[in-house]
PDB file of N, CA and C in Angstrom:
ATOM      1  N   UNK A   1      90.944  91.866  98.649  1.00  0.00           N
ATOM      2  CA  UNK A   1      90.553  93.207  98.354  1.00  0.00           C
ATOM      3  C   UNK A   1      90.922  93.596  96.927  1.00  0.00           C
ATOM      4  N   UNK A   2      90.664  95.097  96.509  1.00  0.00           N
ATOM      5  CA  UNK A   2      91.229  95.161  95.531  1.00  0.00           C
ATOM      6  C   UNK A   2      92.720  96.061  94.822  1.00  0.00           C
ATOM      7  N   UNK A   3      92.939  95.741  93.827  1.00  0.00           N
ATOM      8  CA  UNK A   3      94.206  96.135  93.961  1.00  0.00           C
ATOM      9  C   UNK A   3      94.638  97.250  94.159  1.00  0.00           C
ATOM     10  N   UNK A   4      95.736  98.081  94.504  1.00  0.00           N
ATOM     11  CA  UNK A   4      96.339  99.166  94.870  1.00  0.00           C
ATOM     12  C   UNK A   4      96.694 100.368  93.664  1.00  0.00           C
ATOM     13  N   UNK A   5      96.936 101.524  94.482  1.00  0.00           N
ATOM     14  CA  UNK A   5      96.966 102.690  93.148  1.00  0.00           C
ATOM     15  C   UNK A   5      98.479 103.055  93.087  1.00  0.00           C
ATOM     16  N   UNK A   6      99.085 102.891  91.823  1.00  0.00           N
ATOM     17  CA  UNK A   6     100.445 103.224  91.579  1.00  0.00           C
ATOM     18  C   UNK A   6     100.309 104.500  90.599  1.00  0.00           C
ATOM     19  N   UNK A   7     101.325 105.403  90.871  1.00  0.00           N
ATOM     20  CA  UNK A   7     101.215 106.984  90.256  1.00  0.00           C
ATOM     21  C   UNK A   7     102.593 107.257  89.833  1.00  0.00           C
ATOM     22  N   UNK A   8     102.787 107.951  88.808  1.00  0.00           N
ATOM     23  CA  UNK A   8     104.404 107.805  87.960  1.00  0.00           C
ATOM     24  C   UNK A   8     103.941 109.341  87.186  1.00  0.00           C
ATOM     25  N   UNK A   9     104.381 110.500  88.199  1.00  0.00           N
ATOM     26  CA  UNK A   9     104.087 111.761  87.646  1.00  0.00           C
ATOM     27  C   UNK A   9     105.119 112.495  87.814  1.00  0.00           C
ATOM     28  N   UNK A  10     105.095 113.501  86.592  1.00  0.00           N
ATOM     29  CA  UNK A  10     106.568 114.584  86.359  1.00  0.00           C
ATOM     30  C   UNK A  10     106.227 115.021  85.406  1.00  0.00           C
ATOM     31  N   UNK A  11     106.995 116.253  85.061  1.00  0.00           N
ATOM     32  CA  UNK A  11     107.023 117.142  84.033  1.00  0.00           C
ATOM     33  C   UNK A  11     107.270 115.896  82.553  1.00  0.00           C
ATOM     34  N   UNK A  12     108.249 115.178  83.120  1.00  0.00           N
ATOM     35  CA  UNK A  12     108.564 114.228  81.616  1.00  0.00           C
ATOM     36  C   UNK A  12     108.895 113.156  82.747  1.00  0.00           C
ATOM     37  N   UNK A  13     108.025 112.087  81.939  1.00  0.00           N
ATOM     38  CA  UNK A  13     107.984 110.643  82.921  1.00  0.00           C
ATOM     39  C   UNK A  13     108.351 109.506  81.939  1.00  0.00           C
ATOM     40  N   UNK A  14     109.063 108.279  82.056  1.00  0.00           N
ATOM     41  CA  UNK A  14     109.485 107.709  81.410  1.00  0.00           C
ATOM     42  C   UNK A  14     109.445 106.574  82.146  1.00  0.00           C
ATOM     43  N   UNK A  15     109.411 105.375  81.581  1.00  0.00           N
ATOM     44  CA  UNK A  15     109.090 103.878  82.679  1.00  0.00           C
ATOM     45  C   UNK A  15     109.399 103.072  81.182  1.00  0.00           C
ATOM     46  N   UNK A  16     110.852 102.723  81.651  1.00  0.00           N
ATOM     47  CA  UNK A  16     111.446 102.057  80.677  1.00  0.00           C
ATOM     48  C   UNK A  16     111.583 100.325  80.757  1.00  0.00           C
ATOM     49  N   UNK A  17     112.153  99.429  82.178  1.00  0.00           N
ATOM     50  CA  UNK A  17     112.042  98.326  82.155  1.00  0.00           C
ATOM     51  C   UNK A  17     111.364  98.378  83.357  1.00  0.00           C
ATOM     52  N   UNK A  18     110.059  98.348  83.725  1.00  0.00           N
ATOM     53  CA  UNK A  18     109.848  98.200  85.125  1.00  0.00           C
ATOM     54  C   UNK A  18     108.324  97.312  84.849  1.00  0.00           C
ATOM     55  N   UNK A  19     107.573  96.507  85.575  1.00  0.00           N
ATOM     56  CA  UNK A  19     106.781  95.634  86.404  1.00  0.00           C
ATOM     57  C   UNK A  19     105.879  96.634  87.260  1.00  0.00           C
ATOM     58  N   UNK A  20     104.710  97.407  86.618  1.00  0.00           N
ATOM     59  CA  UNK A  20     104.271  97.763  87.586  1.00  0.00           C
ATOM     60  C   UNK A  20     102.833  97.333  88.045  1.00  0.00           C
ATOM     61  N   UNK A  21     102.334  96.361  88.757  1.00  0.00           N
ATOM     62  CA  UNK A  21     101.485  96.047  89.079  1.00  0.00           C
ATOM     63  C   UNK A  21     100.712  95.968  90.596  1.00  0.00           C
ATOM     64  N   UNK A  22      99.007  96.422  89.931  1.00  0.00           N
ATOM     65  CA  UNK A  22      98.234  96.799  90.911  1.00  0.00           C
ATOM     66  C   UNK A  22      97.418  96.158  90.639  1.00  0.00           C
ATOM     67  N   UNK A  23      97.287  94.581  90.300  1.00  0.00           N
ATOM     68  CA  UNK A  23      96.559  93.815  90.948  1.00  0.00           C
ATOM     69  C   UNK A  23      95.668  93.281  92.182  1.00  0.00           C
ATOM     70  N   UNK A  24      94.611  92.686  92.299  1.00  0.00           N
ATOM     71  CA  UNK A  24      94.456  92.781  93.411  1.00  0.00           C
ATOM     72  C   UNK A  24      93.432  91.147  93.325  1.00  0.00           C
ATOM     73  N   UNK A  25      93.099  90.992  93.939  1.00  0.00           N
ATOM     74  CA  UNK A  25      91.946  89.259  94.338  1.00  0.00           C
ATOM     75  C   UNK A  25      90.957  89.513  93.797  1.00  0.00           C
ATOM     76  N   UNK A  26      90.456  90.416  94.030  1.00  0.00           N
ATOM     77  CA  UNK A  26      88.598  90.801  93.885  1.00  0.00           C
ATOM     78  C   UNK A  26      88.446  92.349  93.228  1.00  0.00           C
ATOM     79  N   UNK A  27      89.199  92.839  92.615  1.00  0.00           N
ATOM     80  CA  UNK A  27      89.461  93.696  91.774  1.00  0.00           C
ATOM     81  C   UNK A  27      90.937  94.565  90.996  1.00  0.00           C
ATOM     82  N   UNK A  28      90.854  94.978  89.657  1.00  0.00           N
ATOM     83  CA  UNK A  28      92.162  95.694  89.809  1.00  0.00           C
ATOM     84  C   UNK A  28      92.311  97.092  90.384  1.00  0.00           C
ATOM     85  N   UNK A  29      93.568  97.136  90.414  1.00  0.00           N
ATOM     86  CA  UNK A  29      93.574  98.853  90.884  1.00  0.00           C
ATOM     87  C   UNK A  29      93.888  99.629  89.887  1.00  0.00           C
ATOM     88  N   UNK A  30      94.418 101.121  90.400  1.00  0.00           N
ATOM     89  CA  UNK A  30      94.631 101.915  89.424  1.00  0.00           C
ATOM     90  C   UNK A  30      96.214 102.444  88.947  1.00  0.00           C
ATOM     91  N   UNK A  31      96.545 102.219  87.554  1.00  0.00           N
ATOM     92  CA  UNK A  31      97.682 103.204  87.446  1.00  0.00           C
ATOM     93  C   UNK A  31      97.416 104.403  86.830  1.00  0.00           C
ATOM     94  N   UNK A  32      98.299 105.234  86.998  1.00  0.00           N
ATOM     95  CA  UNK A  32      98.705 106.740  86.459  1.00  0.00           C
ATOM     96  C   UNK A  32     100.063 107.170  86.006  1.00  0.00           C
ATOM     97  N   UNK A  33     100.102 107.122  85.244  1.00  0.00           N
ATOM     98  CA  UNK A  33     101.196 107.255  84.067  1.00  0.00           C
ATOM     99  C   UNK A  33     101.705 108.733  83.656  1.00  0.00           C
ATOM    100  N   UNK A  34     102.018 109.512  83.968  1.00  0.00           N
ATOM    101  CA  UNK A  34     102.085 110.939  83.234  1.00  0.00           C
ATOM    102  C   UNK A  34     100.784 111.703  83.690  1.00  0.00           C
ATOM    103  N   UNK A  35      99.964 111.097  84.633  1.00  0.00           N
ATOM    104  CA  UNK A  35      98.318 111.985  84.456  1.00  0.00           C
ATOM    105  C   UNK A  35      97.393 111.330  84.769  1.00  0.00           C
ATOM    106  N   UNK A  36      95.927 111.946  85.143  1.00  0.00           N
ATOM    107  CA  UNK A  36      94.819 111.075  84.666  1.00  0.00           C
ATOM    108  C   UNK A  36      93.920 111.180  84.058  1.00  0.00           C
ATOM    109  N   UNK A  37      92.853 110.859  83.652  1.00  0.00           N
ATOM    110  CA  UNK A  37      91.902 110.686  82.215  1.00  0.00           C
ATOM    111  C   UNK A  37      92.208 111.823  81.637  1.00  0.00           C
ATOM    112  N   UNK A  38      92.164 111.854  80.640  1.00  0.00           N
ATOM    113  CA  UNK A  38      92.073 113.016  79.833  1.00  0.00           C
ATOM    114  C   UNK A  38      92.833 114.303  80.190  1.00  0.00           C
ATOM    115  N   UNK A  39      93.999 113.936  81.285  1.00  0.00           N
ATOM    116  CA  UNK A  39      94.743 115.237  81.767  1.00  0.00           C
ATOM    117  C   UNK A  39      93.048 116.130  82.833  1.00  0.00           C
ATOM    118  N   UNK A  40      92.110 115.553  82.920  1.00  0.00           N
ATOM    119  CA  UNK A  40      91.513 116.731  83.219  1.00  0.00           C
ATOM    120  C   UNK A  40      91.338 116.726  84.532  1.00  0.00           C
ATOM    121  N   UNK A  41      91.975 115.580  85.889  1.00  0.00           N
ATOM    122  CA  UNK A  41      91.635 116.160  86.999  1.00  0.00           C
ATOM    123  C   UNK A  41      93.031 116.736  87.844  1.00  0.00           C
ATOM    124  N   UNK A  42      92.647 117.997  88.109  1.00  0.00           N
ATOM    125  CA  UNK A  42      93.499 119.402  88.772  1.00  0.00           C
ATOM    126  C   UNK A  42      94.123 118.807  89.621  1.00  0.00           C
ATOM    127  N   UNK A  43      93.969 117.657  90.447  1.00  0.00           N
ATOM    128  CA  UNK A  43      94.804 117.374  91.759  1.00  0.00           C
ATOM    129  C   UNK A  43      95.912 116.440  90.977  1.00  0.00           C
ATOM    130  N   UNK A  44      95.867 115.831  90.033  1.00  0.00           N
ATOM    131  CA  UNK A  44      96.682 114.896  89.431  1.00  0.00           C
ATOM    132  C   UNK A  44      97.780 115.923  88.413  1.00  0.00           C
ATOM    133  N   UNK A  45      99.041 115.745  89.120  1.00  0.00           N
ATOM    134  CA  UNK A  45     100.160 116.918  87.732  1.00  0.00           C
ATOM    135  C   UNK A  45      99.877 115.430  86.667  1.00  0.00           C
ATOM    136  N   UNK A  46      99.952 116.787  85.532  1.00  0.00           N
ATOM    137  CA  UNK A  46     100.004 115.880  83.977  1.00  0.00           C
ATOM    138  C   UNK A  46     101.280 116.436  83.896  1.00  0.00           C
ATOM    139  N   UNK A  47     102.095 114.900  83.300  1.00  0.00           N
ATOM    140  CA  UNK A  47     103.356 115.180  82.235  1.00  0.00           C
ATOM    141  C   UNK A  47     103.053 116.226  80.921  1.00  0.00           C
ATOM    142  N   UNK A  48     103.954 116.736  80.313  1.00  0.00           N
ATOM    143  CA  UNK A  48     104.290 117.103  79.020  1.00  0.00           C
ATOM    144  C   UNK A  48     104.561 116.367  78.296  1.00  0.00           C
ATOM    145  N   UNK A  49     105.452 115.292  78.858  1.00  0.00           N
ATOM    146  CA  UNK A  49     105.876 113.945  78.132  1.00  0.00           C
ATOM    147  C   UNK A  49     105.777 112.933  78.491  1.00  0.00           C
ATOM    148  N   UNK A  50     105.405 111.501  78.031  1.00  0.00           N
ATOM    149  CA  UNK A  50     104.975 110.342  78.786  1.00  0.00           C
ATOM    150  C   UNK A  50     105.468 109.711  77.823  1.00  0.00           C
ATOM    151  N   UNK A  51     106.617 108.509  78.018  1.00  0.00           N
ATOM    152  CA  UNK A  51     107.297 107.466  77.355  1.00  0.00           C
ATOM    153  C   UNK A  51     107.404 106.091  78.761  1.00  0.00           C
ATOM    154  N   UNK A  52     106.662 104.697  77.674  1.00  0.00           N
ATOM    155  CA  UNK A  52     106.960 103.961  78.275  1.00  0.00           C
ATOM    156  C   UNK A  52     107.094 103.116  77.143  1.00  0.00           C
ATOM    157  N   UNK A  53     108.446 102.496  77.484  1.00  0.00           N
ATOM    158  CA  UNK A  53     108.981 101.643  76.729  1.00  0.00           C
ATOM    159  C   UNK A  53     108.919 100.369  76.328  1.00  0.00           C
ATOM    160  N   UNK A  54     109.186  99.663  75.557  1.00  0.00           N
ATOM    161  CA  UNK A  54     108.774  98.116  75.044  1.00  0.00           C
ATOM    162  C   UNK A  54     109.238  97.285  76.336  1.00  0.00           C
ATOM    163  N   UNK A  55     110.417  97.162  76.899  1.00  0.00           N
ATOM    164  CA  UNK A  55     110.089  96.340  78.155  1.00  0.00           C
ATOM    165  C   UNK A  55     109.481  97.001  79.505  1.00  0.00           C
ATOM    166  N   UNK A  56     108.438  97.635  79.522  1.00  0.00           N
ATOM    167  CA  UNK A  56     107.978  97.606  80.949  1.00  0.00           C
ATOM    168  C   UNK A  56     106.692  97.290  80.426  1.00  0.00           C
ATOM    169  N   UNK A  57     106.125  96.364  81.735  1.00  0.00           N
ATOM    170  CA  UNK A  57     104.680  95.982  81.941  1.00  0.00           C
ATOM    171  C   UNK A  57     103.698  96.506  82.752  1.00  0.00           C
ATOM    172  N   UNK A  58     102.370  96.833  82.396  1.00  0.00           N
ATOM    173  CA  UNK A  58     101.149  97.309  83.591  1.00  0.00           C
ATOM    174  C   UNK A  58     100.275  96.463  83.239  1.00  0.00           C
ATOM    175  N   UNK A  59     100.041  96.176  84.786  1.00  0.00           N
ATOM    176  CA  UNK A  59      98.754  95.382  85.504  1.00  0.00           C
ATOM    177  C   UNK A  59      97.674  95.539  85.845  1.00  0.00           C
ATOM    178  N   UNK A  60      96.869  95.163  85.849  1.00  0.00           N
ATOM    179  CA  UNK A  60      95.752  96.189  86.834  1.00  0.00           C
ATOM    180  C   UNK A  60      94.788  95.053  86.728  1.00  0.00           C
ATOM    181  N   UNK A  61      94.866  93.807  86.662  1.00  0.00           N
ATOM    182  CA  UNK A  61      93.935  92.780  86.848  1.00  0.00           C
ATOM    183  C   UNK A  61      93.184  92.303  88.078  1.00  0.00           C
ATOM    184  N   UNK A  62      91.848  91.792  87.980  1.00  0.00           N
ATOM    185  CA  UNK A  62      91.288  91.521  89.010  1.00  0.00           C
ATOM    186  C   UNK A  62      91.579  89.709  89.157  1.00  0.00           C
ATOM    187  N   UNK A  63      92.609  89.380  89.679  1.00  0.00           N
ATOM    188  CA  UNK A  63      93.224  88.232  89.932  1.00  0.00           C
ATOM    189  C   UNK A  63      92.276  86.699  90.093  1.00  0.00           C
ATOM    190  N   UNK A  64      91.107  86.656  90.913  1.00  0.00           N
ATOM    191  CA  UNK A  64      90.416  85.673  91.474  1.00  0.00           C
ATOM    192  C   UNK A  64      88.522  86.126  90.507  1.00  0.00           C
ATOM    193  N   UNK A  65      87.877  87.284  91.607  1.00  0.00           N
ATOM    194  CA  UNK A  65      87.150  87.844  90.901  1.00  0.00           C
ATOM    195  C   UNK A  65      87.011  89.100  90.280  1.00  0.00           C
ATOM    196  N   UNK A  66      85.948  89.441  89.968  1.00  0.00           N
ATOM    197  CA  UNK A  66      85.639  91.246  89.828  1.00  0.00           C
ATOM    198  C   UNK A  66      86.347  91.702  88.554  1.00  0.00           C
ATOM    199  N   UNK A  67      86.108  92.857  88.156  1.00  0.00           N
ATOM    200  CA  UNK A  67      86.360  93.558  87.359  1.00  0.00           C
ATOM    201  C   UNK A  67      88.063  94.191  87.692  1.00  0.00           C
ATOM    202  N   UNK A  68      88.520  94.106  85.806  1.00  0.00           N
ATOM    203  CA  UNK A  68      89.846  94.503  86.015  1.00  0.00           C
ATOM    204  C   UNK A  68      89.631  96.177  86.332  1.00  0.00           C
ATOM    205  N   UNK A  69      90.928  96.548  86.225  1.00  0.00           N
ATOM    206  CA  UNK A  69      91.162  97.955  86.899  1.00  0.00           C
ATOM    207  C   UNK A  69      91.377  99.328  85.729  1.00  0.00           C
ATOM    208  N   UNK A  70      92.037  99.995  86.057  1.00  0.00           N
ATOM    209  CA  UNK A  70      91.939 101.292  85.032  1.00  0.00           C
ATOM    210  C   UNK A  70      93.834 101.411  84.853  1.00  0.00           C
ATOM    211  N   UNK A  71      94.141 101.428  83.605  1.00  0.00           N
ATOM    212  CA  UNK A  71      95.350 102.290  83.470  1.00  0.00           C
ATOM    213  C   UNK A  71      95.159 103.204  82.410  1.00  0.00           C
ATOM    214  N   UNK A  72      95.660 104.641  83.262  1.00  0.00           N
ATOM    215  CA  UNK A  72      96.260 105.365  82.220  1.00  0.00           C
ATOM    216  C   UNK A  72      97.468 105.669  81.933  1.00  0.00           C
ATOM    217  N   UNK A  73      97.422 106.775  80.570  1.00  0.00           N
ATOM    218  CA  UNK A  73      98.715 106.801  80.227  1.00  0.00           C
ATOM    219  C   UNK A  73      98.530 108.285  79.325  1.00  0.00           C
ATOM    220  N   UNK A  74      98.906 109.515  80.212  1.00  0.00           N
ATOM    221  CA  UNK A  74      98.945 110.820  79.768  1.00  0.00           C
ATOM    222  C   UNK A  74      99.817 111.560  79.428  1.00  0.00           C
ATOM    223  N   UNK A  75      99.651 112.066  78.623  1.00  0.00           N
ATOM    224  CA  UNK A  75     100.631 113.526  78.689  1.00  0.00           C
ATOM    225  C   UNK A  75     100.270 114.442  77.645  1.00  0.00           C
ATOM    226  N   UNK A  76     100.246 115.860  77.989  1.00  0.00           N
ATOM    227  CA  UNK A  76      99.546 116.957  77.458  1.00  0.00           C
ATOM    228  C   UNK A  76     100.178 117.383  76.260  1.00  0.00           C
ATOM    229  N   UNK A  77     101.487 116.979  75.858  1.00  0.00           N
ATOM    230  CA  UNK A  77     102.008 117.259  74.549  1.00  0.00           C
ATOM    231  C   UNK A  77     102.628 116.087  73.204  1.00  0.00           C
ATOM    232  N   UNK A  78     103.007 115.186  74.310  1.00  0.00           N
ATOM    233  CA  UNK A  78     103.354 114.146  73.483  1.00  0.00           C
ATOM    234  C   UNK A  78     103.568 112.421  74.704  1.00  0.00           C
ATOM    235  N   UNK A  79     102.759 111.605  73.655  1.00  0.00           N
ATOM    236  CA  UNK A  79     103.252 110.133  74.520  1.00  0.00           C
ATOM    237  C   UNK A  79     103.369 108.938  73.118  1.00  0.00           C
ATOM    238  N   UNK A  80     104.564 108.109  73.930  1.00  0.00           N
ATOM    239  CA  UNK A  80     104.843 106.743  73.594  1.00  0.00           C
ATOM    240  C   UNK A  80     104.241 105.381  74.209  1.00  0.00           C
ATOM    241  N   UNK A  81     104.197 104.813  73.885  1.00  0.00           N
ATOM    242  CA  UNK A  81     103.809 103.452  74.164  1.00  0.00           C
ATOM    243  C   UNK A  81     104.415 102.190  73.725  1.00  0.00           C
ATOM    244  N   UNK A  82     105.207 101.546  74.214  1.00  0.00           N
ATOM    245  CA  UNK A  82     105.089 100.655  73.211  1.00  0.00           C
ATOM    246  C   UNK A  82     105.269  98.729  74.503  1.00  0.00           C
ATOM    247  N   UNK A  83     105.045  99.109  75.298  1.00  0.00           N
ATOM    248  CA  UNK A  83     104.773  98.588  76.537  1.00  0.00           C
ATOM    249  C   UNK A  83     103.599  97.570  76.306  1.00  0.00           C
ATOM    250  N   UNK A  84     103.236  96.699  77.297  1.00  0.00           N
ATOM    251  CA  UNK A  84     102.795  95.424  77.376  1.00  0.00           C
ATOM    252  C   UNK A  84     101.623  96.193  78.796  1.00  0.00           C
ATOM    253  N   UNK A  85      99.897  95.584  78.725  1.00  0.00           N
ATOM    254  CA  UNK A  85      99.557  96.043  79.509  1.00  0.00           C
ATOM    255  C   UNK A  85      98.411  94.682  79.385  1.00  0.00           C
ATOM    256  N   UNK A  86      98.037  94.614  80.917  1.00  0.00           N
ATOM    257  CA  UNK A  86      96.512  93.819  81.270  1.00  0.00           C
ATOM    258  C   UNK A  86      95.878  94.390  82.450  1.00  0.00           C
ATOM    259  N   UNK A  87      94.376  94.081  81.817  1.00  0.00           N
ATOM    260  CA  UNK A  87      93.365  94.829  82.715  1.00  0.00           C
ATOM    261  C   UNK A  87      92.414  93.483  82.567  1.00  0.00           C
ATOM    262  N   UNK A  88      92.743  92.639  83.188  1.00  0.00           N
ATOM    263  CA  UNK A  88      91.601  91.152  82.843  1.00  0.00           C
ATOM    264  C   UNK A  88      90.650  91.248  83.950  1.00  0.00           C
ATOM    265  N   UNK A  89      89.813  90.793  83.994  1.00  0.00           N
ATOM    266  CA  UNK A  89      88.785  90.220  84.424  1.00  0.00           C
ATOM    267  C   UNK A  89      88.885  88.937  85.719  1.00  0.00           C
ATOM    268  N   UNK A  90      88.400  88.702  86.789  1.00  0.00           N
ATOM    269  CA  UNK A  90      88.669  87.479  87.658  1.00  0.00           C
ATOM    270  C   UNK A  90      88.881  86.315  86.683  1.00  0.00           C
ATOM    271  N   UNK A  91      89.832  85.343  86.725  1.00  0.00           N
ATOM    272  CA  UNK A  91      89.355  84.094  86.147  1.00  0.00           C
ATOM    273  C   UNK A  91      88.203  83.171  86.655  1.00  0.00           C
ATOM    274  N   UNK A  92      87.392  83.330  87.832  1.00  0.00           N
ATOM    275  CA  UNK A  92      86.724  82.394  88.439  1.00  0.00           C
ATOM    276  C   UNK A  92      85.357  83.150  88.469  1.00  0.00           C
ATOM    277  N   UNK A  93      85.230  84.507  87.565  1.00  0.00           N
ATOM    278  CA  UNK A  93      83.904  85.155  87.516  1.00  0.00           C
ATOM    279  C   UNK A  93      83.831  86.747  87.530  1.00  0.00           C
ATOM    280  N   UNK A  94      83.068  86.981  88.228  1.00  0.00           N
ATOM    281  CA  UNK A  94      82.271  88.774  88.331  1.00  0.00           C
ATOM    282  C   UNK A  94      82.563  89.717  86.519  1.00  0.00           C
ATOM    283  N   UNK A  95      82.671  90.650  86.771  1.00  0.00           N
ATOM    284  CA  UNK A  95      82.817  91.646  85.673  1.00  0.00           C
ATOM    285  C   UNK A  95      83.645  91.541  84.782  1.00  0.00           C
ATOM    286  N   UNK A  96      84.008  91.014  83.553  1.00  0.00           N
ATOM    287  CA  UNK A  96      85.396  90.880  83.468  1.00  0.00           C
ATOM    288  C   UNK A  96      85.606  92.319  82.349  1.00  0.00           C
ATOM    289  N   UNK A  97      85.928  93.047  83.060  1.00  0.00           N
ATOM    290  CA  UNK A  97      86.450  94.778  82.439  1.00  0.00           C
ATOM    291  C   UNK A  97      87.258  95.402  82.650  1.00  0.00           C
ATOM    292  N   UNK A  98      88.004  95.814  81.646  1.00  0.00           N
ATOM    293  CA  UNK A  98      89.282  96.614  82.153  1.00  0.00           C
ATOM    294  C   UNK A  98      89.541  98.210  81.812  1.00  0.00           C
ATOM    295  N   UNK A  99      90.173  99.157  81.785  1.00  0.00           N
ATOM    296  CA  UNK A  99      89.609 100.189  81.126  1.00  0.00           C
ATOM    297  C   UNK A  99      91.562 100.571  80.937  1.00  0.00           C
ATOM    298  N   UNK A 100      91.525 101.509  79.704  1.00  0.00           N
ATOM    299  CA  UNK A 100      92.824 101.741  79.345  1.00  0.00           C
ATOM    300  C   UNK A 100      92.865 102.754  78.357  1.00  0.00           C
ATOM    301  N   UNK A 101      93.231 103.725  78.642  1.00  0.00           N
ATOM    302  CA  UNK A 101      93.365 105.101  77.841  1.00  0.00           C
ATOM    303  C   UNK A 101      94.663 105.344  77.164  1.00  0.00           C
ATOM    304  N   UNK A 102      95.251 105.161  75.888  1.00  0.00           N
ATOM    305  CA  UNK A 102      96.245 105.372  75.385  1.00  0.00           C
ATOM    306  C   UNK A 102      96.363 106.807  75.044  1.00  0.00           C
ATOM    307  N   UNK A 103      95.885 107.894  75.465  1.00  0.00           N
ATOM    308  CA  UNK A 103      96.201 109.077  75.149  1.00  0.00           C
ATOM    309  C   UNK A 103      95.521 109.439  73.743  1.00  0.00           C
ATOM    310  N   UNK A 104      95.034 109.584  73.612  1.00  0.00           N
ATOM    311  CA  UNK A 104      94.472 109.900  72.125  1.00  0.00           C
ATOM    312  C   UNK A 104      94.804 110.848  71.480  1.00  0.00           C
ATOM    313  N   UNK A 105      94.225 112.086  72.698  1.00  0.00           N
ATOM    314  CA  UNK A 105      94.375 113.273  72.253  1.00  0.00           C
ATOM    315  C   UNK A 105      95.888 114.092  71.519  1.00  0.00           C
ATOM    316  N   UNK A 106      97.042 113.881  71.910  1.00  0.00           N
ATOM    317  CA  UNK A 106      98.334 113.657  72.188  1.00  0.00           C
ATOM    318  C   UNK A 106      98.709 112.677  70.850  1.00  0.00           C
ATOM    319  N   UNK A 107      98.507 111.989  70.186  1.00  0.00           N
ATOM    320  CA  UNK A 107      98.984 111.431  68.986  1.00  0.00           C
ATOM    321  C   UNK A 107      99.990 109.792  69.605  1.00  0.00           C
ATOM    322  N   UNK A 108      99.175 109.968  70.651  1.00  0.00           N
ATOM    323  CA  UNK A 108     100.152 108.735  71.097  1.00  0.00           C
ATOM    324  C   UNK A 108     100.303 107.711  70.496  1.00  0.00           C
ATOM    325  N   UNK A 109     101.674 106.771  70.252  1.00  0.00           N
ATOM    326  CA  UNK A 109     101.583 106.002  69.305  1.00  0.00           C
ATOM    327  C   UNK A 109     102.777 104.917  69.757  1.00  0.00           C
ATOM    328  N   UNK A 110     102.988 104.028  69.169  1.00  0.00           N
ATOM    329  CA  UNK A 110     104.143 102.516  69.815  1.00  0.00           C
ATOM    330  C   UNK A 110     102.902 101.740  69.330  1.00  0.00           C
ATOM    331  N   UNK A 111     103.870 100.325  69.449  1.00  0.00           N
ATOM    332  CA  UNK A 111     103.256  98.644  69.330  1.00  0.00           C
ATOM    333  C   UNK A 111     102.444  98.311  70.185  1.00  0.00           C
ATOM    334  N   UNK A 112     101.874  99.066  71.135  1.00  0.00           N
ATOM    335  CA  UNK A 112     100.792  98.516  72.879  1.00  0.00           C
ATOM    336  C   UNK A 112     100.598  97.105  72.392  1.00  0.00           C
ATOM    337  N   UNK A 113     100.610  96.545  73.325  1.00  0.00           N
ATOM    338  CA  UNK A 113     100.363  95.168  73.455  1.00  0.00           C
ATOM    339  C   UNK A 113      99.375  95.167  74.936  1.00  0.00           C
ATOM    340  N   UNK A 114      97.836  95.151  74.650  1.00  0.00           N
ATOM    341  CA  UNK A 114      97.016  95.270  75.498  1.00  0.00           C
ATOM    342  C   UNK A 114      96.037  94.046  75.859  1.00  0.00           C
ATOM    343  N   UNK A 115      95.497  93.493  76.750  1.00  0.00           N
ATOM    344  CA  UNK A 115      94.622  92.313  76.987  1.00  0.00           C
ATOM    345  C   UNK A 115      93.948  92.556  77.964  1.00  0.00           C
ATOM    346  N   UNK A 116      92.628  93.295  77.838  1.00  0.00           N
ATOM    347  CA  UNK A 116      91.705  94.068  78.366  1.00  0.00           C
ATOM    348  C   UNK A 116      91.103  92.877  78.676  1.00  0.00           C
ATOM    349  N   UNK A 117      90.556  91.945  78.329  1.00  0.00           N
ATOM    350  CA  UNK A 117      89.585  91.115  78.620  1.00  0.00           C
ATOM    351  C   UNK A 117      88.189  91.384  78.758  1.00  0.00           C
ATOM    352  N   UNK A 118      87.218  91.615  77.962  1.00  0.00           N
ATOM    353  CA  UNK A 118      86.268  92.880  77.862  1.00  0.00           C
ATOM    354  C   UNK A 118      85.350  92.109  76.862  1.00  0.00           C
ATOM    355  N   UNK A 119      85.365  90.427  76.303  1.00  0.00           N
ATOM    356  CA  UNK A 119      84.854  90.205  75.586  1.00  0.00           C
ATOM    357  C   UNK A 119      83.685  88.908  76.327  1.00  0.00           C
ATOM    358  N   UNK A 120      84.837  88.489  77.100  1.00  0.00           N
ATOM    359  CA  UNK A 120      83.730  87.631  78.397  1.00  0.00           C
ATOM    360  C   UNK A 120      83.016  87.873  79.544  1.00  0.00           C
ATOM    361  N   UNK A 121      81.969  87.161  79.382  1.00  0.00           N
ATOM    362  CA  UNK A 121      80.939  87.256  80.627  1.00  0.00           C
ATOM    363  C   UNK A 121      81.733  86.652  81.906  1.00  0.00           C
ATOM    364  N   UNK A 122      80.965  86.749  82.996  1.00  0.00           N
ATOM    365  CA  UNK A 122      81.774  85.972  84.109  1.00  0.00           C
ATOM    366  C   UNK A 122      80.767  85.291  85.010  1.00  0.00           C
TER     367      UNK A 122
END
């Protein structure tokens, strides 16, 4: 199946050494970081602050096949990054896409170390 939805929400959210992965066989799943897309859906609390630090990792790969998964990473006043993230593609085929929002709006900024996999067919 595909992978599972992990959610990391608060006024000020921080994910300093942690492994969080929502991988799955035949697709990735979803994380939520401080929020989701663009802060703009009402059922999801957005942080104010969103820091994730150089050792923690997000997953969201589609392991076998299918398309990787979605992470975000929000917060309505200020976010860090400087974290390690993959959203790959099956190795053995389907979609290989991942999707990953570093906050834009927000000035978000760190070293991301990202591997979307978004350049191969499958």
């Amino acid at each position: 199946g595909s992978g599972g939805e992990i959610r990391v929400l608060g006024d000020r959210v921080e994910v300093l050494e942690a492994v969080l992965d929502a991988s799955g066989p035949r697709a990735g799943g979803t994380l939520l970081i401080g929020g989701d897309y663009q802060g703009a859906n009402a059922a999801i609390q957005n942080a104010q602050f969103t820091y994730v630090g150089l050792n923690a990792t997000l997953n969201v790969d589609a392991v076998d096949v299918g398309r990787g998964g979605r992470a975000i990473v929000w917060a309505d006043q200020g976010t860090y990054f400087a974290g390690s993230l993959t959203a790959r593609g099956g190795a053995n085929g389907g979609d290989r896409q991942g999707n990953f929002d570093p906050d834009k709006s927000t000035g978000g900024t760190g070293p991301a170390r990202a591997d979307l996999d978004l350049c191969r067919g499958g």
